[in-house]
Each structure stands twice: as structure tokens, then as C-alpha cells.
Protein backbone atom coordinates (compact mmCIF):
# COMPACT_ATOMS: atom_id res chain seq x y z
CA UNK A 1 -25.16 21.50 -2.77
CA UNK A 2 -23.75 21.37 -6.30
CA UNK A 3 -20.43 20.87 -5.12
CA UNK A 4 -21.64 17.85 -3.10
CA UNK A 5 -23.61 16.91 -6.54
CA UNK A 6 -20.68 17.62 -8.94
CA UNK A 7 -18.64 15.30 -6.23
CA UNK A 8 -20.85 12.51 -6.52
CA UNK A 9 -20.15 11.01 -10.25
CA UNK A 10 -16.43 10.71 -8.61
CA UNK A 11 -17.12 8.99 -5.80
CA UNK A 12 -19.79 6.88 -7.57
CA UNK A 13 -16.84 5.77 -10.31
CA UNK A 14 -14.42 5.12 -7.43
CA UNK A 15 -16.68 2.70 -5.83
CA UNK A 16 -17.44 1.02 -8.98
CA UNK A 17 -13.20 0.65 -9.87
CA UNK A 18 -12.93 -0.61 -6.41
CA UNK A 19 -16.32 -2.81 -6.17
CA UNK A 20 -14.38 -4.54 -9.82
CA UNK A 21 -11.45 -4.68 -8.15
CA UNK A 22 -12.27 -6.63 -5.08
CA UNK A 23 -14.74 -9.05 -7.18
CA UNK A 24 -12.27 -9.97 -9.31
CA UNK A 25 -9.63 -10.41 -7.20
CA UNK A 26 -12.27 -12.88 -5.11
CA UNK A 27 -13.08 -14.76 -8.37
CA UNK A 28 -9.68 -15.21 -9.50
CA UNK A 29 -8.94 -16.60 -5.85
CA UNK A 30 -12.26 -18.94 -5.73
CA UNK A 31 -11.07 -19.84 -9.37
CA UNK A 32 -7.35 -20.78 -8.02
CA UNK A 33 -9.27 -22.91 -5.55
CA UNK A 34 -11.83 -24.61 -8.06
CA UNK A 35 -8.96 -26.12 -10.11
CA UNK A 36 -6.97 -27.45 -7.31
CA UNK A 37 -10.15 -29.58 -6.29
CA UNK A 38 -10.64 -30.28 -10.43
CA UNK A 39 -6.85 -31.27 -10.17
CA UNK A 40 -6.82 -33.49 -6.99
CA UNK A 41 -10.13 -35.21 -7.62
CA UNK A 42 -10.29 -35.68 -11.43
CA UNK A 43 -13.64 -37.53 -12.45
């Protein structure tokens, strides 16, 4: 049991790095997409 709880903390921070990781990636892509429409339809 304490190995499993000692084990935990690392897979909790892995998670996290990879949970950042995909959000920003996502974001950067949605934000690619937000100024093409801000570029082809300026108000």
C-alpha cells in the first residue's frame, strides 16, 4: 500500500503535465482558428 501511495503524487503530476499539455495545444489551435475568421470577416 505505501508503494501504491508513494506512486500516486507521480502519476497525479504526470496527468496534470499532460492534462496542460493537451489544453494548450487545443487553445492555441481554436486560437489559430479564431483569427482566421477575425481576418476573413473583419467588422
Amino acid at each position: 500500500e505505501s508503494h501504491v501511495e508513494s506512486f500516486l503524487p507521480l502519476l497525479h503530476s504526470t496527468l496534470v503535465a499532460c492534462n496542460l499539455f493537451l489544453l494548450t495545444n487545443y487553445i492555441s489551435s481554436q486560437w489559430q482558428d479564431l483569427v482566421n475568421v477575425l481576418l476573413v470577416h473583419p467588422k
